[in-house]
C-alpha atoms as a PDB file:
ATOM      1  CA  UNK A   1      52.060  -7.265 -76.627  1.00  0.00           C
ATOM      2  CA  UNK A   2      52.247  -4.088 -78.994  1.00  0.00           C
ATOM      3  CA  UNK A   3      52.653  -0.562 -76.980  1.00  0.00           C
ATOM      4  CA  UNK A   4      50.448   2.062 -78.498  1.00  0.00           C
ATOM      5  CA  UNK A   5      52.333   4.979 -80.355  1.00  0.00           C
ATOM      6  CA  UNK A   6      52.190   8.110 -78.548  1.00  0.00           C
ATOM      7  CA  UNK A   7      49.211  10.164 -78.913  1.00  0.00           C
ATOM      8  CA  UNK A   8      46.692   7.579 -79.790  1.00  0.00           C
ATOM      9  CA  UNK A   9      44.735   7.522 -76.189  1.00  0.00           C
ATOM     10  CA  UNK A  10      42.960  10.163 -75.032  1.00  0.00           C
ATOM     11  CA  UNK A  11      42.745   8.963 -71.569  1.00  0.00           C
ATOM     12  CA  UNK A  12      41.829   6.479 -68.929  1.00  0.00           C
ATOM     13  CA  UNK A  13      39.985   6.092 -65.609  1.00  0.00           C
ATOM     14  CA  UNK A  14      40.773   3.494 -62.611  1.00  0.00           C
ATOM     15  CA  UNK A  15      37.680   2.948 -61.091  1.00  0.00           C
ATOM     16  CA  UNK A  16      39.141   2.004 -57.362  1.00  0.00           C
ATOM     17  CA  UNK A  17      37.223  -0.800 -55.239  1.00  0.00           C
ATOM     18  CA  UNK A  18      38.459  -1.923 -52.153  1.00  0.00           C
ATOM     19  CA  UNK A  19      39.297  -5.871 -51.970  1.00  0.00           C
ATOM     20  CA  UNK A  20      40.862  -8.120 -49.537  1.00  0.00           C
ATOM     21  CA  UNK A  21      40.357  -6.535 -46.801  1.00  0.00           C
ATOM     22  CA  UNK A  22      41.380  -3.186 -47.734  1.00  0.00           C
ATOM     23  CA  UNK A  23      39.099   0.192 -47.146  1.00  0.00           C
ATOM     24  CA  UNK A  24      40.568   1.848 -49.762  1.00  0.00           C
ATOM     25  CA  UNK A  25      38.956   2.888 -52.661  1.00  0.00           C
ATOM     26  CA  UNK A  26      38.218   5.917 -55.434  1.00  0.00           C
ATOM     27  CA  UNK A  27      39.008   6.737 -58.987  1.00  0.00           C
ATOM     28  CA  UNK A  28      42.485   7.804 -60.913  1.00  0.00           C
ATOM     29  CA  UNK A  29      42.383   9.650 -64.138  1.00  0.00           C
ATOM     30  CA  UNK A  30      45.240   8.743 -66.422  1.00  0.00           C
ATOM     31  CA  UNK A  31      45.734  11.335 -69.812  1.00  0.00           C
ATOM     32  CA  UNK A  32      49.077  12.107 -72.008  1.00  0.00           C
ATOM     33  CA  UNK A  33      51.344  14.519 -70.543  1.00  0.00           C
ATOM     34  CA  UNK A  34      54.345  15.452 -72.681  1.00  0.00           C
ATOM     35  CA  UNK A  35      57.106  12.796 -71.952  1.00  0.00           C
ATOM     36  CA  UNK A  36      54.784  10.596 -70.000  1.00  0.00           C
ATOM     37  CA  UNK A  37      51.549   9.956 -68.090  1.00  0.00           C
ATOM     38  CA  UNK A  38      49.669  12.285 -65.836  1.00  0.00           C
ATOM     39  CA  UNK A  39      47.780  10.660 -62.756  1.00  0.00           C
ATOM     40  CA  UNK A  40      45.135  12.474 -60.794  1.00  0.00           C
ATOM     41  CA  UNK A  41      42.290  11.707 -58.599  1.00  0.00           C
ATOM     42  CA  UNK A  42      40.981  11.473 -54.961  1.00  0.00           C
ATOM     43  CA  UNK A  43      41.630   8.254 -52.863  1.00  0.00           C
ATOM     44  CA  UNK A  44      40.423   7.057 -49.621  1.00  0.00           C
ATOM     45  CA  UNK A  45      40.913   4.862 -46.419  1.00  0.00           C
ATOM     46  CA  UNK A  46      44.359   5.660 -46.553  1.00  0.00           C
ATOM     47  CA  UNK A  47      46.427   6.174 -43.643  1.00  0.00           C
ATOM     48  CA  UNK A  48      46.900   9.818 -42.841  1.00  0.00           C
ATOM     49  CA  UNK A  49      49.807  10.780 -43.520  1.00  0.00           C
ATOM     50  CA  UNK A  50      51.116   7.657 -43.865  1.00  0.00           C
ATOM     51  CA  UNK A  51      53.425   5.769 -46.864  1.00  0.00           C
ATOM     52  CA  UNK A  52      51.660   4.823 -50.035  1.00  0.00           C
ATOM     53  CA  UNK A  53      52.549   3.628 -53.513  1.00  0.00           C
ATOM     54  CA  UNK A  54      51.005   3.287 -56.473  1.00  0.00           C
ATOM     55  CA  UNK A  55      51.066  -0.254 -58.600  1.00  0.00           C
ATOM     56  CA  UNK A  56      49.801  -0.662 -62.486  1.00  0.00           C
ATOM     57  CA  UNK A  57      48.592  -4.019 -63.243  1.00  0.00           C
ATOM     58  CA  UNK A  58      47.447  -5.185 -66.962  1.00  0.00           C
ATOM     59  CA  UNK A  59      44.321  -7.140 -65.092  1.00  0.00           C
ATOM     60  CA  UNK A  60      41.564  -4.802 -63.458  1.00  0.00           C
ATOM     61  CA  UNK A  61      41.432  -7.491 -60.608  1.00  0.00           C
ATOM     62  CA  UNK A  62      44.005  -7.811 -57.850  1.00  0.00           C
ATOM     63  CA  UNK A  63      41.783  -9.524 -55.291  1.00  0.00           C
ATOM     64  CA  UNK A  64      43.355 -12.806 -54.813  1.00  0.00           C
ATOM     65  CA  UNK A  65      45.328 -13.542 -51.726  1.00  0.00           C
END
């Protein structure tokens, strides 16, 4: 798969829907940032104050066991 030369997307949203189980859901924004990607957006069901990460997957669906 070809990678995209810097500069050529404006932008992306994650629409997030919870799956498997999971509460959590809400929506990312993804834009260019000088040397990289910015990520921003509001997220819920989470634990408070708990331990989360953050995985990017090239398929929009993750809900399989």
């Amino acid at each position: 798969m070809a990678i995209a030369s810097a500069g050529t997307a404006q932008g992306a949203v994650a629409n997030l829907a919870s799956a498997s189980g999971s509460l959590v859901s809400g929506r990312v924004l993804l834009s260019p940032d000088a040397g990289g990607v910015r990520v921003r957006g509001e997220v819920g069901g989470l634990v408070r104050n708990g331990t989360h990460n953050l995985r990017l997957h090239t398929r929009g669906d993750c809900s399989a066991v």
